[in-house]
PDB file of N, CA and C in Angstrom:
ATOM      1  N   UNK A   1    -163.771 -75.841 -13.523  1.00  0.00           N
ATOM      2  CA  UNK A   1    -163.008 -74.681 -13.097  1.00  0.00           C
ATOM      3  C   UNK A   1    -163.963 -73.686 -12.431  1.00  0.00           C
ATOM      4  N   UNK A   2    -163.816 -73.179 -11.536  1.00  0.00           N
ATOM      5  CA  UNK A   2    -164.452 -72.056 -10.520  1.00  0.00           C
ATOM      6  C   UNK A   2    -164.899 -70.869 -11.272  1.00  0.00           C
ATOM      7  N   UNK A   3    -165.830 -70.113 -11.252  1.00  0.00           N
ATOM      8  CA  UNK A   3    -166.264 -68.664 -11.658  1.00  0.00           C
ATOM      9  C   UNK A   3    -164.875 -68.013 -10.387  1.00  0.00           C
ATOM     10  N   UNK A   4    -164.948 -66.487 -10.791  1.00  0.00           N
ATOM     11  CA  UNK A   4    -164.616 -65.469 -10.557  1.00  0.00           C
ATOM     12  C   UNK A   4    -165.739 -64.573 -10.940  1.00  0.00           C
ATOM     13  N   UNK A   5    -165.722 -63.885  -9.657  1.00  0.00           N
ATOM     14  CA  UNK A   5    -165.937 -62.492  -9.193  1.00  0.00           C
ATOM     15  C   UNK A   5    -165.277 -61.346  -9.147  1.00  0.00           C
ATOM     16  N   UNK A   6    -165.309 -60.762 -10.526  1.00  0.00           N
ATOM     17  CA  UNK A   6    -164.103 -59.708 -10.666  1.00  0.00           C
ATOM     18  C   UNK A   6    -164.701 -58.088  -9.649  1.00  0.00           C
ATOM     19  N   UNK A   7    -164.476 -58.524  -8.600  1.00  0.00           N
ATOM     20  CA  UNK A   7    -164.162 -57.071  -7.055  1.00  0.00           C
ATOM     21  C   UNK A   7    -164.595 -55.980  -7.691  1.00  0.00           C
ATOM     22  N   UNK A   8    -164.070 -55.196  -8.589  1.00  0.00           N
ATOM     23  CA  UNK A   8    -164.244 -53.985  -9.483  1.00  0.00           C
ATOM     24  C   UNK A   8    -165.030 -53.401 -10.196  1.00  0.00           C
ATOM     25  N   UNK A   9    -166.007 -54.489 -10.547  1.00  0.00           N
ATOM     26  CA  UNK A   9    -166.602 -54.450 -11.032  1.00  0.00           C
ATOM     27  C   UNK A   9    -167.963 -54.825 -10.891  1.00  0.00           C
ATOM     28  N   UNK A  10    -168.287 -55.546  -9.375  1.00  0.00           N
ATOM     29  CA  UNK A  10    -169.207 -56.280  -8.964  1.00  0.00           C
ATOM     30  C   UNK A  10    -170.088 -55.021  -8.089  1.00  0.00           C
ATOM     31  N   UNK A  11    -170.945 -55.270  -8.464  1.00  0.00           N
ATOM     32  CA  UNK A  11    -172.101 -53.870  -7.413  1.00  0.00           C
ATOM     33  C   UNK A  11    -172.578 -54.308  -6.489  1.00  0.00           C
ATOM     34  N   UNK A  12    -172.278 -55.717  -5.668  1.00  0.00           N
ATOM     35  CA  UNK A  12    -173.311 -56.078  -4.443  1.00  0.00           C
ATOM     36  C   UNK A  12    -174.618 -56.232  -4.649  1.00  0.00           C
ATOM     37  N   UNK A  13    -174.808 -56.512  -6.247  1.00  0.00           N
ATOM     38  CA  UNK A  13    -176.611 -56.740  -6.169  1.00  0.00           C
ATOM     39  C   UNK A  13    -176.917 -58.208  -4.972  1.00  0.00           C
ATOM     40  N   UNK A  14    -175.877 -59.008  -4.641  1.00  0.00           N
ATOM     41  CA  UNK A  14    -176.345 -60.492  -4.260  1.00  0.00           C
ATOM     42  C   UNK A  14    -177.107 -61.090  -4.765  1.00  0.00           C
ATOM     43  N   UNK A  15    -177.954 -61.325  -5.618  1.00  0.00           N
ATOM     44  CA  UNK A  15    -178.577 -62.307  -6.148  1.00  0.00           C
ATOM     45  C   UNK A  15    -177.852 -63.787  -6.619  1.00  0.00           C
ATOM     46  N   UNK A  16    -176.472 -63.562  -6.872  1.00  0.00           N
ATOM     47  CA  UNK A  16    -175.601 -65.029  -6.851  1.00  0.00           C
ATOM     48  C   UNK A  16    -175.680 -65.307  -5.623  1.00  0.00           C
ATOM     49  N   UNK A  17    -175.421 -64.437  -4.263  1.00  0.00           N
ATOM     50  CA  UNK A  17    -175.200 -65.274  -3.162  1.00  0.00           C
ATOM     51  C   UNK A  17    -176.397 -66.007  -3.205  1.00  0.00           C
ATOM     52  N   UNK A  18    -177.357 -65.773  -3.025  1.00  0.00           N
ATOM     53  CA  UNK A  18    -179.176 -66.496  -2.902  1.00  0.00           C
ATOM     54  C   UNK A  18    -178.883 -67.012  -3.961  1.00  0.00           C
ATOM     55  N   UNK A  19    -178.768 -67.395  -4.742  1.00  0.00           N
ATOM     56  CA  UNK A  19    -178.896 -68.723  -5.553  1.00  0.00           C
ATOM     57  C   UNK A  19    -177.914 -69.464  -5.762  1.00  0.00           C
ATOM     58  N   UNK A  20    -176.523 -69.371  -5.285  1.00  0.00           N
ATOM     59  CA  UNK A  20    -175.350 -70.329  -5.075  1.00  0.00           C
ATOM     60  C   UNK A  20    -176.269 -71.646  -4.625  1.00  0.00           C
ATOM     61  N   UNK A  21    -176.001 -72.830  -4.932  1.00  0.00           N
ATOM     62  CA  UNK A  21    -176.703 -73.976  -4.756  1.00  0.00           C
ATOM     63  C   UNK A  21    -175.366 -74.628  -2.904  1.00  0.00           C
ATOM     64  N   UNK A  22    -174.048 -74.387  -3.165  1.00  0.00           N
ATOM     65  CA  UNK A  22    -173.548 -74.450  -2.111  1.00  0.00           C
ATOM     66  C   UNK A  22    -172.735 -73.360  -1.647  1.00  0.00           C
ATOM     67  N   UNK A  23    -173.382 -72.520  -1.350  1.00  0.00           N
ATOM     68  CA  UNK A  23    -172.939 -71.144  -0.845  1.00  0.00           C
ATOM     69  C   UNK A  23    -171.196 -71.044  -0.822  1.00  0.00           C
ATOM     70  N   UNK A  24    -171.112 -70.570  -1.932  1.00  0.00           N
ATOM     71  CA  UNK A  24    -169.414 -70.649  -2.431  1.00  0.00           C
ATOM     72  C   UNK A  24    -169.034 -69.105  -2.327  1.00  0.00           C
ATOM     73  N   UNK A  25    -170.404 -67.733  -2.498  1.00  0.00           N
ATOM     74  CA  UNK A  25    -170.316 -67.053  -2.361  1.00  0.00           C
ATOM     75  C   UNK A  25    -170.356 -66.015  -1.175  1.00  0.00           C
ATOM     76  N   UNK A  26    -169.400 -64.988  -1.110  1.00  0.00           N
ATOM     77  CA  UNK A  26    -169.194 -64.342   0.492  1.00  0.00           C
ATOM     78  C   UNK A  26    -168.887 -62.851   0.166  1.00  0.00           C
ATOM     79  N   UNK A  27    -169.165 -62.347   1.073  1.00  0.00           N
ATOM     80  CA  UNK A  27    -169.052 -60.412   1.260  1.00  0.00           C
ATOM     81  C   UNK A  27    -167.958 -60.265   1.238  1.00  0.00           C
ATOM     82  N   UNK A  28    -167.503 -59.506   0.815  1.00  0.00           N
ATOM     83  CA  UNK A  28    -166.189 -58.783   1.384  1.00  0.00           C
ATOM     84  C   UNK A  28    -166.143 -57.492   2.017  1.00  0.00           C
ATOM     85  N   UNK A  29    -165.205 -57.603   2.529  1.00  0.00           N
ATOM     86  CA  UNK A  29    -164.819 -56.420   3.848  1.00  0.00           C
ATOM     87  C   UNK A  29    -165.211 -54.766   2.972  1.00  0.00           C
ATOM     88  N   UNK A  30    -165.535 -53.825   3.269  1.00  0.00           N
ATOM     89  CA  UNK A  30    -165.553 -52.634   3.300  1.00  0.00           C
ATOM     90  C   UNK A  30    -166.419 -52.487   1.769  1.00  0.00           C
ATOM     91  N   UNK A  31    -165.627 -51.057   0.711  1.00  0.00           N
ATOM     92  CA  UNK A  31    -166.105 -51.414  -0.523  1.00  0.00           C
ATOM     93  C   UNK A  31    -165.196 -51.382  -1.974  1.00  0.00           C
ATOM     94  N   UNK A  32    -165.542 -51.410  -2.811  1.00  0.00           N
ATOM     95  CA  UNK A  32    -164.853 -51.182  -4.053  1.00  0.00           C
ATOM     96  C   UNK A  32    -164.385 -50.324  -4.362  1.00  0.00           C
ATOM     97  N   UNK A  33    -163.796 -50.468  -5.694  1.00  0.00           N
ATOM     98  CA  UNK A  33    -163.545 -49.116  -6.221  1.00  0.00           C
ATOM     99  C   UNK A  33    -164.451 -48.379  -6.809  1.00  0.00           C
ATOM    100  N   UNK A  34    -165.503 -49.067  -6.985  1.00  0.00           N
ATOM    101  CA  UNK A  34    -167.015 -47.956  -7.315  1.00  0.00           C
ATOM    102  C   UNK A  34    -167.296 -47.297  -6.121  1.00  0.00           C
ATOM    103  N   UNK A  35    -166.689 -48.324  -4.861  1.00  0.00           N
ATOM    104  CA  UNK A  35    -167.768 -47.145  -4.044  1.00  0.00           C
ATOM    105  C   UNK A  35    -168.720 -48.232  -3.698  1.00  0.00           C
ATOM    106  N   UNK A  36    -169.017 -49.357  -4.126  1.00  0.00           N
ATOM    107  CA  UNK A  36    -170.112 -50.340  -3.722  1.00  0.00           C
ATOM    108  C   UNK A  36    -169.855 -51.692  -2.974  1.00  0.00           C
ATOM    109  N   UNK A  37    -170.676 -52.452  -2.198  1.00  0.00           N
ATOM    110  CA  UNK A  37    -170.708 -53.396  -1.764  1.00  0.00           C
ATOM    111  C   UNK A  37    -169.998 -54.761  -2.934  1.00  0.00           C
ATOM    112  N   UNK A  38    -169.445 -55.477  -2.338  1.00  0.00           N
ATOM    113  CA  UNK A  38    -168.847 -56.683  -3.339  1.00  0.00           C
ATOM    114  C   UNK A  38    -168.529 -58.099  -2.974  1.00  0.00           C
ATOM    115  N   UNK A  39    -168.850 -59.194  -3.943  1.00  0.00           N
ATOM    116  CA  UNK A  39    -168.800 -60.354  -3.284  1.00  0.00           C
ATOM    117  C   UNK A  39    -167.257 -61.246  -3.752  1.00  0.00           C
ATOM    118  N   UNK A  40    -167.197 -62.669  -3.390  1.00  0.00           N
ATOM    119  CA  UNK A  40    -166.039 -63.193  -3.653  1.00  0.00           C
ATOM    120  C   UNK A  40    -166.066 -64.575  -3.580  1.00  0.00           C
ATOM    121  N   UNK A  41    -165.941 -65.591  -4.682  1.00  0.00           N
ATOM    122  CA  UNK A  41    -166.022 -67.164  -5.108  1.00  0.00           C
ATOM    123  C   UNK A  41    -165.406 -67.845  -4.104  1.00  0.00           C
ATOM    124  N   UNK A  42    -165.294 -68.620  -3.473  1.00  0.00           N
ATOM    125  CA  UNK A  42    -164.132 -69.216  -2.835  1.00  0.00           C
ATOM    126  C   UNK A  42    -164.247 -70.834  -3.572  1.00  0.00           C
ATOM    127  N   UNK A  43    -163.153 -70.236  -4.461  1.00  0.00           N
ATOM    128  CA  UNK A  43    -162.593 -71.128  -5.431  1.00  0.00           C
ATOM    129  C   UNK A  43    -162.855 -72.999  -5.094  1.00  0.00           C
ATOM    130  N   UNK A  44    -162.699 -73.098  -3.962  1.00  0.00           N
ATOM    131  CA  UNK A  44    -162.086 -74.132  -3.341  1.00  0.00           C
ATOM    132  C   UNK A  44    -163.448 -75.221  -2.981  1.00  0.00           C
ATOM    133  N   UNK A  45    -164.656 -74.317  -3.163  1.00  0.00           N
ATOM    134  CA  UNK A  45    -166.105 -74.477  -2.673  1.00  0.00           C
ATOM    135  C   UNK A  45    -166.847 -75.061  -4.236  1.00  0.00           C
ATOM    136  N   UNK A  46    -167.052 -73.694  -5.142  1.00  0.00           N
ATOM    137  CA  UNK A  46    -167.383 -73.479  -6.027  1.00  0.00           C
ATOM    138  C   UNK A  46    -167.232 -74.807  -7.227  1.00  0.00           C
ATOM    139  N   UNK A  47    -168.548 -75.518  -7.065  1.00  0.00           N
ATOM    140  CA  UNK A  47    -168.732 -76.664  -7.949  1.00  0.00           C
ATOM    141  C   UNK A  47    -169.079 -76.317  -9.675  1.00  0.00           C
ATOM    142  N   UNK A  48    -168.999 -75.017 -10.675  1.00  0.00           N
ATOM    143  CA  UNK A  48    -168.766 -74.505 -11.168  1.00  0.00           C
ATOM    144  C   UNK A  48    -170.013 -74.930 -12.005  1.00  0.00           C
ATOM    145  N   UNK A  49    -171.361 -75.036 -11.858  1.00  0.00           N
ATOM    146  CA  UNK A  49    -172.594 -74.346 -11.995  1.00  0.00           C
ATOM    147  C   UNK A  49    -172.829 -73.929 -13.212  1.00  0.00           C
ATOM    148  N   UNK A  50    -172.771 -71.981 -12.942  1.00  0.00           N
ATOM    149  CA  UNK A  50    -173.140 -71.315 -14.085  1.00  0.00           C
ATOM    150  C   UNK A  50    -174.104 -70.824 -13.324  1.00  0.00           C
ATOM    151  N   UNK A  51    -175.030 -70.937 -12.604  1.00  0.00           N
ATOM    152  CA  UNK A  51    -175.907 -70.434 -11.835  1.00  0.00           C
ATOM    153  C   UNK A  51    -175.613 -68.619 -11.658  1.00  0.00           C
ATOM    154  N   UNK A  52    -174.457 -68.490 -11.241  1.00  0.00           N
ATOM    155  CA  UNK A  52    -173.969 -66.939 -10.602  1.00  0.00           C
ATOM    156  C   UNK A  52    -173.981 -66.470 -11.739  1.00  0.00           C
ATOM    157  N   UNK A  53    -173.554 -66.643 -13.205  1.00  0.00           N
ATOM    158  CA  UNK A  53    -173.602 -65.963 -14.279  1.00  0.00           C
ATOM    159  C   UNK A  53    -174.998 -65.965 -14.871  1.00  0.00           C
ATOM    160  N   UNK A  54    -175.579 -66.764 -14.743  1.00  0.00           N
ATOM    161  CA  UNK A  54    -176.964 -66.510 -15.441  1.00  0.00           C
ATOM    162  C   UNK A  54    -177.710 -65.254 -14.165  1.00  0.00           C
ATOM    163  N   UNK A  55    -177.491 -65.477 -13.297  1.00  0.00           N
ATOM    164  CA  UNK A  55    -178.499 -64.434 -12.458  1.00  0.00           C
ATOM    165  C   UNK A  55    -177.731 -62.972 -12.143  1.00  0.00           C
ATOM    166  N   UNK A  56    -176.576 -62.681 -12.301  1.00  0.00           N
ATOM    167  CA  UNK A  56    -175.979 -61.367 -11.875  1.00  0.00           C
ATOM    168  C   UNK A  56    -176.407 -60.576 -12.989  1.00  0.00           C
ATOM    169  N   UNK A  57    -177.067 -59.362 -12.716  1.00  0.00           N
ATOM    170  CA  UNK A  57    -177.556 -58.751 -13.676  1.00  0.00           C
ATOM    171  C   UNK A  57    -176.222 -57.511 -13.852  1.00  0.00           C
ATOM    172  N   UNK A  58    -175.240 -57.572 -13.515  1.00  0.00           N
ATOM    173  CA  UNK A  58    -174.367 -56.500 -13.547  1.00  0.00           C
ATOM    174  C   UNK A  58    -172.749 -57.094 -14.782  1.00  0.00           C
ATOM    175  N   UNK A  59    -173.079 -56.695 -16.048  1.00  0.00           N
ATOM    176  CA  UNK A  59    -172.208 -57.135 -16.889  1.00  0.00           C
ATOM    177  C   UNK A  59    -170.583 -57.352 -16.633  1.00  0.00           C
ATOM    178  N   UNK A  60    -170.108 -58.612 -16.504  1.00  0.00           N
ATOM    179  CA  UNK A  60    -169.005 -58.689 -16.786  1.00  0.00           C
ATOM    180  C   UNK A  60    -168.516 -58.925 -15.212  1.00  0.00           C
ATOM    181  N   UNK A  61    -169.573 -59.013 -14.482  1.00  0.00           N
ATOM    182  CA  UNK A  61    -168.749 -59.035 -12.688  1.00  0.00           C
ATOM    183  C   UNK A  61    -168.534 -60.265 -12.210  1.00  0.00           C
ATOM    184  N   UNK A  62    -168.973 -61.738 -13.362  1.00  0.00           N
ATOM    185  CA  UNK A  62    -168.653 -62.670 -12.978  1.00  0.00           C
ATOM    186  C   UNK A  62    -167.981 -63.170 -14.253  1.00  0.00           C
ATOM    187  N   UNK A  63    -166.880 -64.076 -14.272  1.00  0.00           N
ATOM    188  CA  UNK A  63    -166.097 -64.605 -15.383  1.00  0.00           C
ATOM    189  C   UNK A  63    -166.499 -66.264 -15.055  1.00  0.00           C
ATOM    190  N   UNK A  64    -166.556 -66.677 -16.135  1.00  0.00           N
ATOM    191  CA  UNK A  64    -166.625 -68.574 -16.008  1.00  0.00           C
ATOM    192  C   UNK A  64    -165.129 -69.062 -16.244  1.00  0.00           C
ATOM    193  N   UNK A  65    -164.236 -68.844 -15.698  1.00  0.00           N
ATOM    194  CA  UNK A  65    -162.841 -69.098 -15.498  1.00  0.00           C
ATOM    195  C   UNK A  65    -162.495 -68.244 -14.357  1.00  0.00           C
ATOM    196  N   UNK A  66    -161.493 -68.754 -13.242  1.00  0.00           N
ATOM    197  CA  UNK A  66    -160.809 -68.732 -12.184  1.00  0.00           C
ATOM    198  C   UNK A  66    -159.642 -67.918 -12.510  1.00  0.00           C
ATOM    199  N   UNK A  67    -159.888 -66.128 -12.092  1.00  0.00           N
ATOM    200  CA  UNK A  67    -158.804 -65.585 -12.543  1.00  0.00           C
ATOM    201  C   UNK A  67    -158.363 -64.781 -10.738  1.00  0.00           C
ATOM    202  N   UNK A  68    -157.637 -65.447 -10.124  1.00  0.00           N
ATOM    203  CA  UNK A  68    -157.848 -64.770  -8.981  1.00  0.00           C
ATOM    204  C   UNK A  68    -157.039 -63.407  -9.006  1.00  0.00           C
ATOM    205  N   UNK A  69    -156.182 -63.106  -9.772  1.00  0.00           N
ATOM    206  CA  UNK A  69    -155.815 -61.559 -10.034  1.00  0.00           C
ATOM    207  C   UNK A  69    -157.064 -60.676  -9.792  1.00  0.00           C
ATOM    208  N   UNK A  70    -158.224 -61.132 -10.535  1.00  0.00           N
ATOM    209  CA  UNK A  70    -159.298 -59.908 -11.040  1.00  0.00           C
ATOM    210  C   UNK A  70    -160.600 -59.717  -9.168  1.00  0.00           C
ATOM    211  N   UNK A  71    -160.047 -60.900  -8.406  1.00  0.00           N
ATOM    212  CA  UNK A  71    -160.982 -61.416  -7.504  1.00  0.00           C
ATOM    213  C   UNK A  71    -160.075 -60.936  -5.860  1.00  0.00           C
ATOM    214  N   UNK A  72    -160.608 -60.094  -4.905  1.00  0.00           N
ATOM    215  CA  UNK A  72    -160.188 -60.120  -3.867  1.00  0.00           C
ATOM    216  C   UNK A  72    -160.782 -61.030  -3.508  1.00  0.00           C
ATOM    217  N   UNK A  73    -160.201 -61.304  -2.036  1.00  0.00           N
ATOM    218  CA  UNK A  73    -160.821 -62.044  -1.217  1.00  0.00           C
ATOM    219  C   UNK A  73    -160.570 -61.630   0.129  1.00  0.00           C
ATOM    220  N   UNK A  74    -161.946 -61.764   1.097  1.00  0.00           N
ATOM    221  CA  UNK A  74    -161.415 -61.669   2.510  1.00  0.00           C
ATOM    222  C   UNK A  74    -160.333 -62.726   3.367  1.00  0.00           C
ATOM    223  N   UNK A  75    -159.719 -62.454   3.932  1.00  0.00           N
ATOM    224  CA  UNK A  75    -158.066 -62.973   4.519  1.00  0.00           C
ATOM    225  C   UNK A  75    -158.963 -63.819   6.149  1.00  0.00           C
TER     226      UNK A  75
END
């Protein structure tokens, strides 16, 4: 099952994008509701690793279950 990137909560550190093993991870348009830069799984990519959760140093901005409610995505 795919990680999620819960939008809201994610600060744009990128360090998942650089270590995605097949770049599953992507920017999204403008910013959050913090106010900060934010990334987004594309489910469909995402060989489900664990990689993005061990390296995001920002609590709780990645889930190891596929909740796309919690996850924008660019269109």
């Amino acid at each position: 099952m795919p990680h999620t990137i819960v939008t809201d909560v994610c600060e744009g550190v990128a360090d998942c994008v650089v270590a995605c093993p097949v770049a599953c991870i992507h920017d999204g348009p403008g910013k959050n509701v913090k106010g900060t830069d934010w990334y987004w799984i594309d489910f469909a990519t995402c060989i489900d690793c664990g990689i993005c959760l061990q390296v995001c140093p920002v609590e709780n901005a990645i889930l190891a279950e596929e909740r796309p409610e919690l996850q924008k995505i660019a269109d």
